[in-house]
Protein backbone atom coordinates (compact mmCIF):
# COMPACT_ATOMS: atom_id res chain seq x y z
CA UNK A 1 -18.35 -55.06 36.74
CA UNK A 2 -18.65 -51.27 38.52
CA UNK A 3 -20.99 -49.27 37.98
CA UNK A 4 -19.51 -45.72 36.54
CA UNK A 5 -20.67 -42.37 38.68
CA UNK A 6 -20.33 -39.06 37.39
CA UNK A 7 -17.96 -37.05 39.89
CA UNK A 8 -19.49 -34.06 41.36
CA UNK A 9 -17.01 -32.02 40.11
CA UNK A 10 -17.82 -32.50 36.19
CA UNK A 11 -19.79 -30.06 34.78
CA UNK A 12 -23.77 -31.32 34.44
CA UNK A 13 -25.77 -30.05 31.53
CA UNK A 14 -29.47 -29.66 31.87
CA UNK A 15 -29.91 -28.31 28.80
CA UNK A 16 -32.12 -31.24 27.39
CA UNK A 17 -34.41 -31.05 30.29
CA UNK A 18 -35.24 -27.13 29.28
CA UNK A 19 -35.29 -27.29 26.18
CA UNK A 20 -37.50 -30.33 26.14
CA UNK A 21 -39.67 -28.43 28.77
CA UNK A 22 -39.89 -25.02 26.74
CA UNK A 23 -41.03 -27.44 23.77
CA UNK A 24 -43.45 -29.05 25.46
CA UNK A 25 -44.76 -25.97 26.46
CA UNK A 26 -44.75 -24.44 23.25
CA UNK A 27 -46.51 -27.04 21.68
CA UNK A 28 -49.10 -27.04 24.39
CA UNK A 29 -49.43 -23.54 23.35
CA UNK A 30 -49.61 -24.15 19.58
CA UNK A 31 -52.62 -26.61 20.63
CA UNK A 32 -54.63 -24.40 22.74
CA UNK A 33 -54.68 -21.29 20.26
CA UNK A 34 -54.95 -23.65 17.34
CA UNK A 35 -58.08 -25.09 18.78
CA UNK A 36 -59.54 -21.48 19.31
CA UNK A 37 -58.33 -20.64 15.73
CA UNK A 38 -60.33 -23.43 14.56
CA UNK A 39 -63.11 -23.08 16.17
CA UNK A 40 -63.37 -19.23 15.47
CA UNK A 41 -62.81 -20.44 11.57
CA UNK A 42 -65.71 -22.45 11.60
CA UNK A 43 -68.31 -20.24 13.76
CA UNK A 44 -67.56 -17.12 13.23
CA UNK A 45 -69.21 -15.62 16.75
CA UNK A 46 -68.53 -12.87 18.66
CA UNK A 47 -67.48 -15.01 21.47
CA UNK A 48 -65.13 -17.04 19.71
CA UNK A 49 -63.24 -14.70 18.24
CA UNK A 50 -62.84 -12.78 21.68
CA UNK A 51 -61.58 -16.48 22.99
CA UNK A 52 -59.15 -16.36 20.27
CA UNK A 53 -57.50 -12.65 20.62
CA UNK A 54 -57.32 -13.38 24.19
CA UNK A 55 -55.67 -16.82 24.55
CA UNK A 56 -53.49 -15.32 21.78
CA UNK A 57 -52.35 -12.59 23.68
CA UNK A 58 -52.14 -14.22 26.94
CA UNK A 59 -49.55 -16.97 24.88
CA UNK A 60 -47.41 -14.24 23.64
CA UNK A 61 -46.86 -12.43 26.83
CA UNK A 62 -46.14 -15.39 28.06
CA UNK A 63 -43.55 -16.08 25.55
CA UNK A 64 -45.62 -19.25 24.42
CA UNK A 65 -45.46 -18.38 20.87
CA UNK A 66 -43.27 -16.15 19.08
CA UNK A 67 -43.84 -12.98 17.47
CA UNK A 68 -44.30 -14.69 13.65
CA UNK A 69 -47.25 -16.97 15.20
CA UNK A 70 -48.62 -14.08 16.84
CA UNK A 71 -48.71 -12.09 13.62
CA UNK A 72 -50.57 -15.02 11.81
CA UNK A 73 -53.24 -15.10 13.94
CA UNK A 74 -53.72 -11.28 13.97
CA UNK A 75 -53.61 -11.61 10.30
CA UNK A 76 -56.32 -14.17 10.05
CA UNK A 77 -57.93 -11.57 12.13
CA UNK A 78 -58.09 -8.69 10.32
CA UNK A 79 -58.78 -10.71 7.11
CA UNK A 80 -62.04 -11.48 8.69
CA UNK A 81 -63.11 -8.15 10.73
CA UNK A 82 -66.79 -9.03 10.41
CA UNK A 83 -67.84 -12.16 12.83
CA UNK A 84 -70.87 -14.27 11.96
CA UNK A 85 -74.23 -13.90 14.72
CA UNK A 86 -75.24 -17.20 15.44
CA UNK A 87 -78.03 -18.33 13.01
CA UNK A 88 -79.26 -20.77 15.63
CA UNK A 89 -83.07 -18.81 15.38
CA UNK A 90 -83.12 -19.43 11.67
CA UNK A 91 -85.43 -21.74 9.88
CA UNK A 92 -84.93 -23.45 7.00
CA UNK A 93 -86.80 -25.09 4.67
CA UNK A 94 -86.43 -28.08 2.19
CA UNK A 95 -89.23 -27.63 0.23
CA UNK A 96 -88.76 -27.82 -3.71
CA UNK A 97 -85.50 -29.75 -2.76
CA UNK A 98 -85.74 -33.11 -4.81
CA UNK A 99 -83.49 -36.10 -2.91
């Protein structure tokens, strides 16, 4: 039994290994602005929504994300102009509540 070797003179397609790179970075993307999306959805801060708009924008110059991803986020965004101040000096009370 031989073992088969590829010639160098046929043509060699890396292809794969791009597009499986470009994916991978993509997604990693995806991840890191869906995890600032999140967390801006639930707190509602100041700081979180700068976070967001930034590692947004940083992802699209990059070509991270596309255009259409882009445009969801900025739509969340201006859905939601107002951010939340964080209510961690508040006090509340459970009296009257019945359990």
């Amino acid at each position: 039994m031989q073992a088969q070797h590829q010639s160098s003179s046929d043509s060699k397609a890396n292809t794969l290994a791009n597009i499986d790179a470009q994916s991978a970075r993509h997604l990693m993307a995806i991840r890191i602005v869906g995890t600032a999306l999140f967390d801006y959805q639930v707190r509602k801060t100041a700081d979180a929504r700068i976070r967001l708009e930034c590692l947004t924008g940083f992802a699209k110059e990059l070509g991270d994300i596309d255009a259409a991803e882009f445009a969801v986020v900025a739509q969340l965004l201006a859905g939601d102009s107002s951010p939340r101040h964080d209510t961690t000096d508040r006090t509340f009370t459970l009296e009257g509540a019945t359990l």
